[in-house]
Protein backbone atom coordinates (compact mmCIF):
# COMPACT_ATOMS: atom_id res chain seq x y z
CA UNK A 1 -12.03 -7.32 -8.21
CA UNK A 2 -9.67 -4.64 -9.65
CA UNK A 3 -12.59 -2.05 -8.77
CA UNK A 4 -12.83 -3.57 -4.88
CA UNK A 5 -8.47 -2.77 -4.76
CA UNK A 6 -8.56 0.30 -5.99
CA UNK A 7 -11.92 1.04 -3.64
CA UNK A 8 -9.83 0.50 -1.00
CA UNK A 9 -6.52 1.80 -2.00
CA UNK A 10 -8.20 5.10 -2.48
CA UNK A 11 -9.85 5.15 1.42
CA UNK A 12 -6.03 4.07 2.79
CA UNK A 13 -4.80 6.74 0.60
CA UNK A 14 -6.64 9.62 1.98
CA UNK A 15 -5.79 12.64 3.80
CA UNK A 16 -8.23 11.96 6.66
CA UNK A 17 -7.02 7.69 7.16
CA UNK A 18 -2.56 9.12 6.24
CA UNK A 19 -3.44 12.17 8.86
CA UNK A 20 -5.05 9.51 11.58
CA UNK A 21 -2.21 7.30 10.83
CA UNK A 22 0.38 10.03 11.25
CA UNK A 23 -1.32 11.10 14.70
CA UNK A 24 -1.46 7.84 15.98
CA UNK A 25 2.15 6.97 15.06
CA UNK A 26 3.47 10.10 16.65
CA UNK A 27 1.26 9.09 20.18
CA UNK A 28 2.96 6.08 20.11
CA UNK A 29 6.38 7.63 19.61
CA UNK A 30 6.82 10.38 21.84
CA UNK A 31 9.00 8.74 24.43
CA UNK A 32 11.62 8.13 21.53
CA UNK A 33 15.90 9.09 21.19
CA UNK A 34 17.10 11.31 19.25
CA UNK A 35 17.99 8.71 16.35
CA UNK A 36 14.81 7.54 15.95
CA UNK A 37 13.70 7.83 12.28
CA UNK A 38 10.27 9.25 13.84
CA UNK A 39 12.19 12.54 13.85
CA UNK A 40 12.71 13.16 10.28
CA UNK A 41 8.94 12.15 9.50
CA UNK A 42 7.70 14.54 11.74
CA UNK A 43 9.65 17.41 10.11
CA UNK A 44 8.90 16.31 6.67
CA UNK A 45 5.06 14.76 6.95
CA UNK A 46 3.54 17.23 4.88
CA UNK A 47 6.13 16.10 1.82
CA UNK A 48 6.21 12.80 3.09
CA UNK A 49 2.40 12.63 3.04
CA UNK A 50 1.98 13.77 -0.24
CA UNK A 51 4.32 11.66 -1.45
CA UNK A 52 3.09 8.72 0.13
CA UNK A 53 0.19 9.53 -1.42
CA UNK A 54 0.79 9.20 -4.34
CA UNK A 55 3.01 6.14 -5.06
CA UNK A 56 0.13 4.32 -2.81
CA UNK A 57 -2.46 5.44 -5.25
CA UNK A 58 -0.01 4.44 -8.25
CA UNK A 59 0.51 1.21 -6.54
CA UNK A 60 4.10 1.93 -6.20
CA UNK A 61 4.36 1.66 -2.49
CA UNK A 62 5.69 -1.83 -0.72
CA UNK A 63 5.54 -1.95 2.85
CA UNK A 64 9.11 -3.36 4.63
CA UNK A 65 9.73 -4.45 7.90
CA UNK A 66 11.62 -1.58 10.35
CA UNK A 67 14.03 -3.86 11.94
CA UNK A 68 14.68 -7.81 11.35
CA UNK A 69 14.98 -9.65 14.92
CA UNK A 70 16.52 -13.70 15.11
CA UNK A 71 15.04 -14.93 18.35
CA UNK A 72 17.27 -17.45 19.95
CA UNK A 73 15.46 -20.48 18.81
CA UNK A 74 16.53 -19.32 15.19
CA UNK A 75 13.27 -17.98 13.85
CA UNK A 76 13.06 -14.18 12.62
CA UNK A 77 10.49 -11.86 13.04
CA UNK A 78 10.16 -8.27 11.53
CA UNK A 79 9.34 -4.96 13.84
């Protein structure tokens, strides 16, 4: 099972899957402020990438949710 993780891990972690990711995250983005955090990504990708790279293949990577939203009935949802 270990083998099937780290299988997959390594095809998320790859320049081709990070690059498509990247590219499809900046489409999605370009009607954006200047605060947006998309910005700084876009400057730094190639460090950001590599980076990303590695902690993801290390395992050291935990995804977090952007922005935390309470609807009115109470109930939160992450962005």
């Amino acid at each position: 099972m270990a083998s099937i993780a780290l299988n997959l891990m390594t095809q998320i972690a790859s320049g081709k899957v990070l690059d498509e990711a990247y590219t499809n995250l900046c489409a999605r983005r370009k009607i954006s402020g200047a605060e947006d955090g998309i910005w700084s990504v876009t400057l730094n990708w190639p460090s950001i990438r590599q980076t990303l790279r590695h902690k993801l293949l290390a395992g050291g990577y935990h995804l977090s949710p952007l922005e935390l939203i309470t609807l009115k009935e109470g109930n939160t949802v992450s962005r």
